[in-house]
ModelCIF file with pLDDT and N, C-alpha, C, O atoms, coordinates in Angstrom:
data_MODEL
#
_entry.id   MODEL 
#
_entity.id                         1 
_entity.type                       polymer 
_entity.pdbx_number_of_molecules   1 
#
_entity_poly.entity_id                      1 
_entity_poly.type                           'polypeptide(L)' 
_entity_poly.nstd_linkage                   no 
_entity_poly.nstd_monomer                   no 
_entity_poly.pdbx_seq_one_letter_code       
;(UNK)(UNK)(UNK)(UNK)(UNK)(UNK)(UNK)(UNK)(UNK)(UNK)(UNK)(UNK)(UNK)(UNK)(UNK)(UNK)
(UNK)(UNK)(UNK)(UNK)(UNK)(UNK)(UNK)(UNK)(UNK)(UNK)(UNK)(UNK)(UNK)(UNK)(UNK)(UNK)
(UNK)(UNK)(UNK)(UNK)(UNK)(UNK)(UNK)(UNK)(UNK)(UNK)(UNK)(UNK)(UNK)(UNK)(UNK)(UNK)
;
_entity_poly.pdbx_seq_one_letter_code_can   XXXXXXXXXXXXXXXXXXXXXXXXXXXXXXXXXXXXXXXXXXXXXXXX 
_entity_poly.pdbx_strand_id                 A 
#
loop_
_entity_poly_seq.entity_id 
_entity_poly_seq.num 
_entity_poly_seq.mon_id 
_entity_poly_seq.hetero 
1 1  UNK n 
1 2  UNK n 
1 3  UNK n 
1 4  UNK n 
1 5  UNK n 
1 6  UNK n 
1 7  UNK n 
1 8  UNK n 
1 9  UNK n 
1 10 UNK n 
1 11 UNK n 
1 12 UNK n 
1 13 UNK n 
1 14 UNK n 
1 15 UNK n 
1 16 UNK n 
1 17 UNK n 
1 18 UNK n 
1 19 UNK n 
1 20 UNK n 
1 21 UNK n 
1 22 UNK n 
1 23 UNK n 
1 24 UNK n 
1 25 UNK n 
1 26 UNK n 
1 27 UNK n 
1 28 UNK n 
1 29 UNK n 
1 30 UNK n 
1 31 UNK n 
1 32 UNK n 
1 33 UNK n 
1 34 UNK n 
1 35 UNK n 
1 36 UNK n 
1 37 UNK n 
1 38 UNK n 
1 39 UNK n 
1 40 UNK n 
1 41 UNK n 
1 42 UNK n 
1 43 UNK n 
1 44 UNK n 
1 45 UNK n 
1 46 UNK n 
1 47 UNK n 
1 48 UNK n 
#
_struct_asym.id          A 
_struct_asym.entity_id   1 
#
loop_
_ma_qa_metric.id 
_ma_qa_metric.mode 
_ma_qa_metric.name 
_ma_qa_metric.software_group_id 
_ma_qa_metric.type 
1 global pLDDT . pLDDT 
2 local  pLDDT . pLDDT 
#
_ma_qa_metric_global.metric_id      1 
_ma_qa_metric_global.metric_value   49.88 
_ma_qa_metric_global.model_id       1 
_ma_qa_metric_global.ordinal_id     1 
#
loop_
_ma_qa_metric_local.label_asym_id 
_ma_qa_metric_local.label_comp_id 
_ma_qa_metric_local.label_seq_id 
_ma_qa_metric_local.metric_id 
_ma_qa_metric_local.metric_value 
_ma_qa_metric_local.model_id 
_ma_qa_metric_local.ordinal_id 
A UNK 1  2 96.00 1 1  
A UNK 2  2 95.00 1 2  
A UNK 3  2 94.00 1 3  
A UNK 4  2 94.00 1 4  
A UNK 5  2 92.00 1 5  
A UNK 6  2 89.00 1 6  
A UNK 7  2 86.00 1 7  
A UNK 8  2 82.00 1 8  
A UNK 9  2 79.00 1 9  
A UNK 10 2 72.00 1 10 
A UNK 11 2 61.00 1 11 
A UNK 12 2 53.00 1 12 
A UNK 13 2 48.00 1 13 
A UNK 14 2 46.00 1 14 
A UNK 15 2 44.00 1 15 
A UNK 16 2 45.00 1 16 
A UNK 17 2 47.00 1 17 
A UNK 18 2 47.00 1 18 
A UNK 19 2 44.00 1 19 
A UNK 20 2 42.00 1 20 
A UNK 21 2 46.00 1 21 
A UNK 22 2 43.00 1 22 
A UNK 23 2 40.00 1 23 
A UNK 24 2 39.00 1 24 
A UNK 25 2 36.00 1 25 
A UNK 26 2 35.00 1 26 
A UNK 27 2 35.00 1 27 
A UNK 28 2 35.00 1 28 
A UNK 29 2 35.00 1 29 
A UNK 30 2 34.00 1 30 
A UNK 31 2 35.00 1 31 
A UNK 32 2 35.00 1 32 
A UNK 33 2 35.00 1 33 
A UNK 34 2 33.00 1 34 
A UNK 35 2 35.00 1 35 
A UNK 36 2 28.00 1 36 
A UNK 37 2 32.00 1 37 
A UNK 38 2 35.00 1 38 
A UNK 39 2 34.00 1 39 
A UNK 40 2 37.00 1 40 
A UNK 41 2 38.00 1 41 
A UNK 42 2 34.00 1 42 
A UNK 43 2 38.00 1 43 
A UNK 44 2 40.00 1 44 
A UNK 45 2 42.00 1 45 
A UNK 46 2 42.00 1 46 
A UNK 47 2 44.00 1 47 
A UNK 48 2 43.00 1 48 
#
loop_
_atom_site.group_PDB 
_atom_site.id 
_atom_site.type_symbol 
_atom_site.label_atom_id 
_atom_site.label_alt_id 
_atom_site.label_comp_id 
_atom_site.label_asym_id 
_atom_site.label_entity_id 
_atom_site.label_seq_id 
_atom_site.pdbx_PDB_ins_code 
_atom_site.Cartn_x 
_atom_site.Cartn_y 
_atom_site.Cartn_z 
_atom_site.occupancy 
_atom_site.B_iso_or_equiv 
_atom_site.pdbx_formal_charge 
_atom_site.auth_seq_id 
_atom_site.auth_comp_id 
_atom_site.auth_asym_id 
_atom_site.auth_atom_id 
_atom_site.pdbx_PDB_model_num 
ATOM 1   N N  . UNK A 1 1  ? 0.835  -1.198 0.000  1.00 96.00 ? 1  UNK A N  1 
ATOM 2   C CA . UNK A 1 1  ? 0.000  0.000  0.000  1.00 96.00 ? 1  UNK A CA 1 
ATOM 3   C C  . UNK A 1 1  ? 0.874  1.253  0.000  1.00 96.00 ? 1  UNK A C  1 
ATOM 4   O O  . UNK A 1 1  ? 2.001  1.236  0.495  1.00 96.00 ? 1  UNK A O  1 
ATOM 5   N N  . UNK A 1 2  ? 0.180  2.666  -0.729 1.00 95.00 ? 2  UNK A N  1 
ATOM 6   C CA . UNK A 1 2  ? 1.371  3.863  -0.780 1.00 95.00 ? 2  UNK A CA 1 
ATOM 7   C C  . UNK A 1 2  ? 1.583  3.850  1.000  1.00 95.00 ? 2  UNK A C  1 
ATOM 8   O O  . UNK A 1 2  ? 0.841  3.504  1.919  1.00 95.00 ? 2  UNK A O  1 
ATOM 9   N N  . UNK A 1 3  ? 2.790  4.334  0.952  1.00 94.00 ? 3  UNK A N  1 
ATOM 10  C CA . UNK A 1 3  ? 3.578  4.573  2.223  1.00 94.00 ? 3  UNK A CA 1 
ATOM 11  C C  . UNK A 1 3  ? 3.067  6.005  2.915  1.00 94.00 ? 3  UNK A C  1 
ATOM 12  O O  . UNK A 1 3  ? 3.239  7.178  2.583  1.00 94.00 ? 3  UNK A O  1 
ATOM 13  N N  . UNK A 1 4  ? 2.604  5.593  3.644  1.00 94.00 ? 4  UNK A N  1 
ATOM 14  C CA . UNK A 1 4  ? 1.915  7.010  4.964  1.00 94.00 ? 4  UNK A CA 1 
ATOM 15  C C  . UNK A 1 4  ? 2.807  7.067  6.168  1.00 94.00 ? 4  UNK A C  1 
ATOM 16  O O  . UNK A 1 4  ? 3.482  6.215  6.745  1.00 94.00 ? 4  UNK A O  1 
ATOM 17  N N  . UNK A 1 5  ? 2.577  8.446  6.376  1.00 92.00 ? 5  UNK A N  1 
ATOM 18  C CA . UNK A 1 5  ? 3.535  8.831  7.427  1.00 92.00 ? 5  UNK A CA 1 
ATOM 19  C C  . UNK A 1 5  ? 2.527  9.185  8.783  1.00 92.00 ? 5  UNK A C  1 
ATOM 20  O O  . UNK A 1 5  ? 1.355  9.431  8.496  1.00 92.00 ? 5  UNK A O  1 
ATOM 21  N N  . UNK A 1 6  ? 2.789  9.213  9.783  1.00 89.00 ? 6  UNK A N  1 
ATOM 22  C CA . UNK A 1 6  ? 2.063  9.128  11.481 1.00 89.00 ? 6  UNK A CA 1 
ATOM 23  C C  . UNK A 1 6  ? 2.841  10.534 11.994 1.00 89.00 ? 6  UNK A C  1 
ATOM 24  O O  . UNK A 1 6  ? 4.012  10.857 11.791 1.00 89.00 ? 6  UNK A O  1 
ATOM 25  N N  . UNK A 1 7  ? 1.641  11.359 12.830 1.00 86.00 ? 7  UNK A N  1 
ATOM 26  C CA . UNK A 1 7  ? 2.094  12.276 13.573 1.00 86.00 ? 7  UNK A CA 1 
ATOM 27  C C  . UNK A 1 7  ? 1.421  12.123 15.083 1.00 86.00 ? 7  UNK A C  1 
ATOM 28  O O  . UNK A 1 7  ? 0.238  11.906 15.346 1.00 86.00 ? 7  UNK A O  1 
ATOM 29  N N  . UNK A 1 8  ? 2.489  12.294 15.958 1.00 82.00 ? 8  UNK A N  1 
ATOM 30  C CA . UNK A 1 8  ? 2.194  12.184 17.606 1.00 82.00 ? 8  UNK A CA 1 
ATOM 31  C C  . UNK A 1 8  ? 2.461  13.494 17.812 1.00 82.00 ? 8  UNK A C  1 
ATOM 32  O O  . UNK A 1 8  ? 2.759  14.312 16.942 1.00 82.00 ? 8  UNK A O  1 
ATOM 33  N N  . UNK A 1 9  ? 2.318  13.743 19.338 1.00 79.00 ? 9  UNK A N  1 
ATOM 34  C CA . UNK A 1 9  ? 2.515  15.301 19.504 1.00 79.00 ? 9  UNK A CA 1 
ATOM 35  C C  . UNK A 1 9  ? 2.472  14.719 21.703 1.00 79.00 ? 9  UNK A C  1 
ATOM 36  O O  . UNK A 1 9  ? 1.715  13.925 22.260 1.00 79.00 ? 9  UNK A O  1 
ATOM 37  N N  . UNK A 1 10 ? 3.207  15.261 22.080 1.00 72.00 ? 10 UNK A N  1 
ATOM 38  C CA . UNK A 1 10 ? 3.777  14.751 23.091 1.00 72.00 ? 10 UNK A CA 1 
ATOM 39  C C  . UNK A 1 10 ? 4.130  16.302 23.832 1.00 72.00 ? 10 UNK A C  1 
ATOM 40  O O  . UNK A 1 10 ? 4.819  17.188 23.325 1.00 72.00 ? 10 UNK A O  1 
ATOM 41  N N  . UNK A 1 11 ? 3.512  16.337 25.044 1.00 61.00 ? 11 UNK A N  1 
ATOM 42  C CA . UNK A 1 11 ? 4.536  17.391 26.183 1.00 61.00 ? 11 UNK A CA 1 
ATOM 43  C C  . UNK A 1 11 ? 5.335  17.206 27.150 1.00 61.00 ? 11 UNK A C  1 
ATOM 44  O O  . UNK A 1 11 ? 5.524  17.986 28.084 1.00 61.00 ? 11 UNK A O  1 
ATOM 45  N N  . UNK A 1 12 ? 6.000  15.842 26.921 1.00 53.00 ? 12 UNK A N  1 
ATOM 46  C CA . UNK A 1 12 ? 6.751  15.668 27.717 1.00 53.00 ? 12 UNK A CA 1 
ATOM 47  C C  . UNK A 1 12 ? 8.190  16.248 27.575 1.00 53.00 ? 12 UNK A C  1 
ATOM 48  O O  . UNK A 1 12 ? 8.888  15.831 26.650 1.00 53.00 ? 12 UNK A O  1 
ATOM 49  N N  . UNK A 1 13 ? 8.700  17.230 28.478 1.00 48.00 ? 13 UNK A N  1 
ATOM 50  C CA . UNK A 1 13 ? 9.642  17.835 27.766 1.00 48.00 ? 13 UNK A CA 1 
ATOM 51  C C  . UNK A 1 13 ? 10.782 17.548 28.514 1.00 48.00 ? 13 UNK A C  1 
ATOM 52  O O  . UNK A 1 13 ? 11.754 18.297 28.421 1.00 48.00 ? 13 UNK A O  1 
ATOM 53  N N  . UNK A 1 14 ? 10.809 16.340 29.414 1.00 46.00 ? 14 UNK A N  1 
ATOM 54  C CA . UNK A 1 14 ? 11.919 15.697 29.752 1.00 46.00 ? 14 UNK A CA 1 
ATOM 55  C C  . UNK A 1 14 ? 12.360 14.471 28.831 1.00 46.00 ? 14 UNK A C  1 
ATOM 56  O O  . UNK A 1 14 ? 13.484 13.969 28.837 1.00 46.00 ? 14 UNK A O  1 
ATOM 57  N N  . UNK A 1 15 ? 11.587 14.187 28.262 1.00 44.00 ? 15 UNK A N  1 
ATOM 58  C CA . UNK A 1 15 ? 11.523 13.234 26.937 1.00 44.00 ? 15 UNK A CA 1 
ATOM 59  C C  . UNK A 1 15 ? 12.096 13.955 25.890 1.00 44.00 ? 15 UNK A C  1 
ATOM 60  O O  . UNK A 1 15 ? 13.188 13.558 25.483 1.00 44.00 ? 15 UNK A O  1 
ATOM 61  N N  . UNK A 1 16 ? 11.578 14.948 25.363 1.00 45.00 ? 16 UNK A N  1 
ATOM 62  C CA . UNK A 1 16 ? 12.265 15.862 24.823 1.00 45.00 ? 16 UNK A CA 1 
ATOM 63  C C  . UNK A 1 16 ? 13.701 15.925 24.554 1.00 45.00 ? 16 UNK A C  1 
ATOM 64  O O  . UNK A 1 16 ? 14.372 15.711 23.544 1.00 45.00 ? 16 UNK A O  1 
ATOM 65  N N  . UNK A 1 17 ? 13.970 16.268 25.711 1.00 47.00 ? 17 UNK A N  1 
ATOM 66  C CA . UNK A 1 17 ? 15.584 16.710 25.911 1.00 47.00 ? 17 UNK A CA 1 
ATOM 67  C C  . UNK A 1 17 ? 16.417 15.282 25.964 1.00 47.00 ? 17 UNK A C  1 
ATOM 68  O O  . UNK A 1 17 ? 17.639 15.139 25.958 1.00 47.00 ? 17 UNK A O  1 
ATOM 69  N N  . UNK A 1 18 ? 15.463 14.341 26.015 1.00 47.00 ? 18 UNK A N  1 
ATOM 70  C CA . UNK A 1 18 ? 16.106 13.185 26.365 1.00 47.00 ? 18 UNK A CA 1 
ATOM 71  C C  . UNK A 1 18 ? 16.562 12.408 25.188 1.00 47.00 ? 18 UNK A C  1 
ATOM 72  O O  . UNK A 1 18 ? 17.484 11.592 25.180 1.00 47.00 ? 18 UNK A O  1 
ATOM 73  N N  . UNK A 1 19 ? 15.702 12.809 24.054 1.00 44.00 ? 19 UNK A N  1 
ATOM 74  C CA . UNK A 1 19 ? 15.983 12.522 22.457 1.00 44.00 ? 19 UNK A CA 1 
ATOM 75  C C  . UNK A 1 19 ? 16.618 13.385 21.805 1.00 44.00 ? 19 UNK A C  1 
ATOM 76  O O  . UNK A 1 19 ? 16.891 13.304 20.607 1.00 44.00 ? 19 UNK A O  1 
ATOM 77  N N  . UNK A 1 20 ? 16.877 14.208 22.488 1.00 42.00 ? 20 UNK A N  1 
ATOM 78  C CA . UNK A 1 20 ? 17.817 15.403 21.619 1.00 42.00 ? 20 UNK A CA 1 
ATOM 79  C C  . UNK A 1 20 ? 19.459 15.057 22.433 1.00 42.00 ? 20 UNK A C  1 
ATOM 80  O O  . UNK A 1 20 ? 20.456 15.257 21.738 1.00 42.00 ? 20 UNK A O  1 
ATOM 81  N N  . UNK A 1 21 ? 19.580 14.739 23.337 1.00 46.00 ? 21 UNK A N  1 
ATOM 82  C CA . UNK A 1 21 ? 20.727 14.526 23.759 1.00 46.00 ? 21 UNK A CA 1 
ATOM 83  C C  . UNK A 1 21 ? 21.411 13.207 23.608 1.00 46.00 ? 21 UNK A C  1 
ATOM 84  O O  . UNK A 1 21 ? 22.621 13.019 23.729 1.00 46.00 ? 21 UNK A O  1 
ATOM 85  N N  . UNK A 1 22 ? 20.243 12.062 23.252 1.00 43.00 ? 22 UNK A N  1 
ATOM 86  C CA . UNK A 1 22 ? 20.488 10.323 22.439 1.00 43.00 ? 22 UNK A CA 1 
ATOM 87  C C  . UNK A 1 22 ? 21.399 10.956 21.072 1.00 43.00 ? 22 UNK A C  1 
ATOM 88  O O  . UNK A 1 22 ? 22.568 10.674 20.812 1.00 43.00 ? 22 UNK A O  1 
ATOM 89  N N  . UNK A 1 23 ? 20.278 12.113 20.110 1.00 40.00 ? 23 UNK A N  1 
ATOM 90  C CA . UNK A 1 23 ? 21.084 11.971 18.687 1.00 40.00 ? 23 UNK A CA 1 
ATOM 91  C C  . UNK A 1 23 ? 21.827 13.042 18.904 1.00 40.00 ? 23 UNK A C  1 
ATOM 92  O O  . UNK A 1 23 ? 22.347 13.107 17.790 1.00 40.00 ? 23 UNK A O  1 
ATOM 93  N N  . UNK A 1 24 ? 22.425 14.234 19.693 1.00 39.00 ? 24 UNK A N  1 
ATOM 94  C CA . UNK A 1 24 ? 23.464 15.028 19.487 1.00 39.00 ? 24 UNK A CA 1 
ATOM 95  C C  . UNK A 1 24 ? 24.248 14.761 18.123 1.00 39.00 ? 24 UNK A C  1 
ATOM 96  O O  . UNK A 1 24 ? 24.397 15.305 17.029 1.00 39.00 ? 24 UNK A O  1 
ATOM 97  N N  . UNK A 1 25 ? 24.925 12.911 19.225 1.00 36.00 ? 25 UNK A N  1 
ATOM 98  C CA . UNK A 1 25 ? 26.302 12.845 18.449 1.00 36.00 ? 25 UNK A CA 1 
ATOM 99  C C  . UNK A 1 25 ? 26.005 11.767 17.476 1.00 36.00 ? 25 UNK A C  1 
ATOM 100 O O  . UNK A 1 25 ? 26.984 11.151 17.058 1.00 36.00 ? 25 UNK A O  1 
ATOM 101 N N  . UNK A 1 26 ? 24.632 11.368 16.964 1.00 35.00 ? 26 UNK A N  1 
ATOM 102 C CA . UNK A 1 26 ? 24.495 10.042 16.515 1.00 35.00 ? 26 UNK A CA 1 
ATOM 103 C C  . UNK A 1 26 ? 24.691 9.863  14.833 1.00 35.00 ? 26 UNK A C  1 
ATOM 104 O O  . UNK A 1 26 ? 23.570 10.100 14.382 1.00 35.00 ? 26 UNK A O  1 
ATOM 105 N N  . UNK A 1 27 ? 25.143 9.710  14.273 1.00 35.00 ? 27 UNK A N  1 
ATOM 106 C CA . UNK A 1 27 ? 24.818 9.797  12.582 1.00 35.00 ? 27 UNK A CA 1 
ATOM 107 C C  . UNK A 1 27 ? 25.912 9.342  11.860 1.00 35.00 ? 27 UNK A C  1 
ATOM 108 O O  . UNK A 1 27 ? 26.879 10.023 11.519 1.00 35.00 ? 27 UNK A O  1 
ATOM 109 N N  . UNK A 1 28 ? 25.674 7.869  11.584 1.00 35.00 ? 28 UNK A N  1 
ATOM 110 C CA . UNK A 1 28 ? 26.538 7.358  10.816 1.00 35.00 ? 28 UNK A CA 1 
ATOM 111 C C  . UNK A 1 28 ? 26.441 7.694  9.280  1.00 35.00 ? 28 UNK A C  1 
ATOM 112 O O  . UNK A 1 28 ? 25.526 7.623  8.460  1.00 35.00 ? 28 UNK A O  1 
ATOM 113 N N  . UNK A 1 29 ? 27.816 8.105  9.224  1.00 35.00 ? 29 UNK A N  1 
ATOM 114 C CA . UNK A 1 29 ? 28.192 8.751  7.763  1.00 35.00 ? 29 UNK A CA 1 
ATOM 115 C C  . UNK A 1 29 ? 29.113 7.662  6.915  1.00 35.00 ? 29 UNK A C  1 
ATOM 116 O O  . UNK A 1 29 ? 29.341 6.535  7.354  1.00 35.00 ? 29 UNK A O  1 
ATOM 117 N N  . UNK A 1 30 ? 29.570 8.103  5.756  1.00 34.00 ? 30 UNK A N  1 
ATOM 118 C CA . UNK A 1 30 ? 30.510 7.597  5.103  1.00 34.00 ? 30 UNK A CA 1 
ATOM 119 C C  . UNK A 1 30 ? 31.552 8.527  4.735  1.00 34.00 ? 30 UNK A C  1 
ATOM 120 O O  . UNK A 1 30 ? 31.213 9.653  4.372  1.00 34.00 ? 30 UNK A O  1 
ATOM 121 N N  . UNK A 1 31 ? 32.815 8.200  4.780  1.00 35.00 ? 31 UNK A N  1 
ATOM 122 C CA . UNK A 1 31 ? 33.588 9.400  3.926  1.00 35.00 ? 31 UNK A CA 1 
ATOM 123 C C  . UNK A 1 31 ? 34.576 7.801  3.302  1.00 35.00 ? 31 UNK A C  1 
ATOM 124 O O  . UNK A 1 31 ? 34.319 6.599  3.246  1.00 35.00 ? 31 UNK A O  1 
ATOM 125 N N  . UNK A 1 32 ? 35.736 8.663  2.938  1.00 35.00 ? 32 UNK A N  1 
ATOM 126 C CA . UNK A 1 32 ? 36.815 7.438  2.266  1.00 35.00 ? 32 UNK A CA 1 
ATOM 127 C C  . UNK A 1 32 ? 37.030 6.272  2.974  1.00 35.00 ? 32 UNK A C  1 
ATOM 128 O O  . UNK A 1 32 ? 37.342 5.258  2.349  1.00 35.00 ? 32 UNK A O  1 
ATOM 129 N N  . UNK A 1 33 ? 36.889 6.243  4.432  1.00 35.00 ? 33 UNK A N  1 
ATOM 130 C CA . UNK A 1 33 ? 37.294 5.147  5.089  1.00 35.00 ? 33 UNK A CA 1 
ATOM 131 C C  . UNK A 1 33 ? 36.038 4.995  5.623  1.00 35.00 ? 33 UNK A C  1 
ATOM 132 O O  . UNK A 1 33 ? 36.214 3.993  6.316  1.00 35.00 ? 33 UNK A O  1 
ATOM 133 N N  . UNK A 1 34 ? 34.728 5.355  5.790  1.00 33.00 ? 34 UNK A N  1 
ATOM 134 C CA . UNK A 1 34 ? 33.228 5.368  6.167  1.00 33.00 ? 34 UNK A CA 1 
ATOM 135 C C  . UNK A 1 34 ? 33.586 5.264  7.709  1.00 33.00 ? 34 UNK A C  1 
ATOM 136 O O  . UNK A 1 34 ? 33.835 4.320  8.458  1.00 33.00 ? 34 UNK A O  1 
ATOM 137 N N  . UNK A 1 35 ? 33.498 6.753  7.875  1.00 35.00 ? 35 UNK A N  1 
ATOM 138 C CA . UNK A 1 35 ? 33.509 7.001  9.589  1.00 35.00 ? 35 UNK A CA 1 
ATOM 139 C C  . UNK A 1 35 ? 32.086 7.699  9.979  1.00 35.00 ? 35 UNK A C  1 
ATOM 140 O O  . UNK A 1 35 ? 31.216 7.910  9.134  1.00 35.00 ? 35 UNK A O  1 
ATOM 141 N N  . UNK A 1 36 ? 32.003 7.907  10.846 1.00 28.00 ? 36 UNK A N  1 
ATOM 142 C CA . UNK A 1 36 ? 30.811 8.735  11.496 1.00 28.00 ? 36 UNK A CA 1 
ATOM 143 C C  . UNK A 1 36 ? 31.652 10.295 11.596 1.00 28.00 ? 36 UNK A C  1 
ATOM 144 O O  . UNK A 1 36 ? 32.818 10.646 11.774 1.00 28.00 ? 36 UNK A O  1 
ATOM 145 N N  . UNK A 1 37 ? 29.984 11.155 11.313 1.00 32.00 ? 37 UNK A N  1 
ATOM 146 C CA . UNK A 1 37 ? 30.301 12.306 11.346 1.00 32.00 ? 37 UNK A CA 1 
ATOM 147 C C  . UNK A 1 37 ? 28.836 12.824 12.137 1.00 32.00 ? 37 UNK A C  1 
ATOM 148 O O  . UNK A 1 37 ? 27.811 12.145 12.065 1.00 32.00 ? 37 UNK A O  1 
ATOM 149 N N  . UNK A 1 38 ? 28.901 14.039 12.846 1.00 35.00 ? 38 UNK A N  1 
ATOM 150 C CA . UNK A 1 38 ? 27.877 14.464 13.685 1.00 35.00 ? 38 UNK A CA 1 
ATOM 151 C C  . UNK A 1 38 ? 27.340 15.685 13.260 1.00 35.00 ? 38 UNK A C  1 
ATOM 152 O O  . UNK A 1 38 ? 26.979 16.504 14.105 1.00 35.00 ? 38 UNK A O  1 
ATOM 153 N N  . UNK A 1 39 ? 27.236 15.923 12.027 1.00 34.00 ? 39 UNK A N  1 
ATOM 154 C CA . UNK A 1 39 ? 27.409 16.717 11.175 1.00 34.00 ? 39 UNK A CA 1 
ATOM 155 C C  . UNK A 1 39 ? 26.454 16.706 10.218 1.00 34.00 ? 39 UNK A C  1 
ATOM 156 O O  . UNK A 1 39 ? 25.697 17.675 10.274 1.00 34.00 ? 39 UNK A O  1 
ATOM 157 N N  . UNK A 1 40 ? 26.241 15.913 9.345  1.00 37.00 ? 40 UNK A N  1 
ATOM 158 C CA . UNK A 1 40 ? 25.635 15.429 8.300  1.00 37.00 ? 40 UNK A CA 1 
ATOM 159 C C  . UNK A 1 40 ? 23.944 14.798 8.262  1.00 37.00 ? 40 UNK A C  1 
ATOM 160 O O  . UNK A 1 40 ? 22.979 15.200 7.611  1.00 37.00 ? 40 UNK A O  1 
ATOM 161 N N  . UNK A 1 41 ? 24.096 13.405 9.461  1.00 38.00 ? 41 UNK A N  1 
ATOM 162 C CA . UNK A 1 41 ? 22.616 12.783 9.868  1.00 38.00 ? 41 UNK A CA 1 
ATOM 163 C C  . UNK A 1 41 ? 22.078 13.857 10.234 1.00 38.00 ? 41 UNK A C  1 
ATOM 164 O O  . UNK A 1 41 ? 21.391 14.301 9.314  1.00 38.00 ? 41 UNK A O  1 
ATOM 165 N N  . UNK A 1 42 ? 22.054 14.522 11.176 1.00 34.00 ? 42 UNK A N  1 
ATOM 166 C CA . UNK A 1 42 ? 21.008 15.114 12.303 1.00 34.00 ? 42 UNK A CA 1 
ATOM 167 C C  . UNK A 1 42 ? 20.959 16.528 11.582 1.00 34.00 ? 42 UNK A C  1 
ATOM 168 O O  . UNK A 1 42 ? 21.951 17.115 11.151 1.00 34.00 ? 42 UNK A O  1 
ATOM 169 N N  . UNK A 1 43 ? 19.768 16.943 11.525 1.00 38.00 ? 43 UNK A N  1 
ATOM 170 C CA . UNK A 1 43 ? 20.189 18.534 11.049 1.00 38.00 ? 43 UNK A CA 1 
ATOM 171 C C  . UNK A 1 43 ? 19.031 19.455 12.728 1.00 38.00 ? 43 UNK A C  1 
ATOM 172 O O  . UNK A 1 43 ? 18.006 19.176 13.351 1.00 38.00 ? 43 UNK A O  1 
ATOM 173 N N  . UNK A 1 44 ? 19.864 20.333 12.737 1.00 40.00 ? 44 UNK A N  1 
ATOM 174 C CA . UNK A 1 44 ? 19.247 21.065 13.849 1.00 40.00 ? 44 UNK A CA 1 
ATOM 175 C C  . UNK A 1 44 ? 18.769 22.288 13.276 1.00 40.00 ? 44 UNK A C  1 
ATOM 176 O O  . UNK A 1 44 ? 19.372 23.254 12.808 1.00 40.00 ? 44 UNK A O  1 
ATOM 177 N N  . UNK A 1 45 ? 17.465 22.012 13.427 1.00 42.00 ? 45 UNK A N  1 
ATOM 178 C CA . UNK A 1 45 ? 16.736 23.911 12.650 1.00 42.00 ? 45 UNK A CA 1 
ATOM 179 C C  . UNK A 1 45 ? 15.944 24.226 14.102 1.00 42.00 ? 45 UNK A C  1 
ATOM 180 O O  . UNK A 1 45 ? 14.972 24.936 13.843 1.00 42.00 ? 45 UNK A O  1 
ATOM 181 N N  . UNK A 1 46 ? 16.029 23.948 15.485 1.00 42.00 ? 46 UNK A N  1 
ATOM 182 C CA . UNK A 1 46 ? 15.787 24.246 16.302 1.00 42.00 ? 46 UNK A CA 1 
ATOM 183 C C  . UNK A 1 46 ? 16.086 25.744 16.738 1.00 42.00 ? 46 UNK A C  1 
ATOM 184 O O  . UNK A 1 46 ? 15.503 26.092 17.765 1.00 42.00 ? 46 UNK A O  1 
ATOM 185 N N  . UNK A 1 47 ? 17.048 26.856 16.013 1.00 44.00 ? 47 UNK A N  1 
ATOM 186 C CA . UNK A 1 47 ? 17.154 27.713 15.936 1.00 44.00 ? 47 UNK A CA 1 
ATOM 187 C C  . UNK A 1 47 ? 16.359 28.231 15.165 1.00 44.00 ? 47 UNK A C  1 
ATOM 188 O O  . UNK A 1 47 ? 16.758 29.337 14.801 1.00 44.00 ? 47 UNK A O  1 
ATOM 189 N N  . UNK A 1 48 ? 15.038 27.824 14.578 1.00 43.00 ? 48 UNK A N  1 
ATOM 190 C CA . UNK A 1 48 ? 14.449 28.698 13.278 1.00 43.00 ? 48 UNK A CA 1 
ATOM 191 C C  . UNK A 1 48 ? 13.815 29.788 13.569 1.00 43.00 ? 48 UNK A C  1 
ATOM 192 O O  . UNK A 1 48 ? 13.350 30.490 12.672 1.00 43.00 ? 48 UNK A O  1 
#
């Protein structure tokens, strides 16, 4: 079936902080030797 996407909506804002501080550093990348970079996965527009 076409692929649908789900929206939750949550105030838990110790949860929150608690998933933002899991992916800080999380995001496996590739470069020449395929390392991780913390840079690339995660994008932060939390400043918008």
């Amino acid at each position: 079936k076409p692929l649908t996407f789900v929206e939750e909506v949550t105030q838990d804002e110790e949860l929150v902080e608690e998933m933002w501080n899991d992916t800080e550093d999380v995001c496996p990348t590739a470069d020449e030797e395929q390392d991780y970079s913390d840079e690339d996965e995660y994008t932060d527009a939390s400043d918008l």
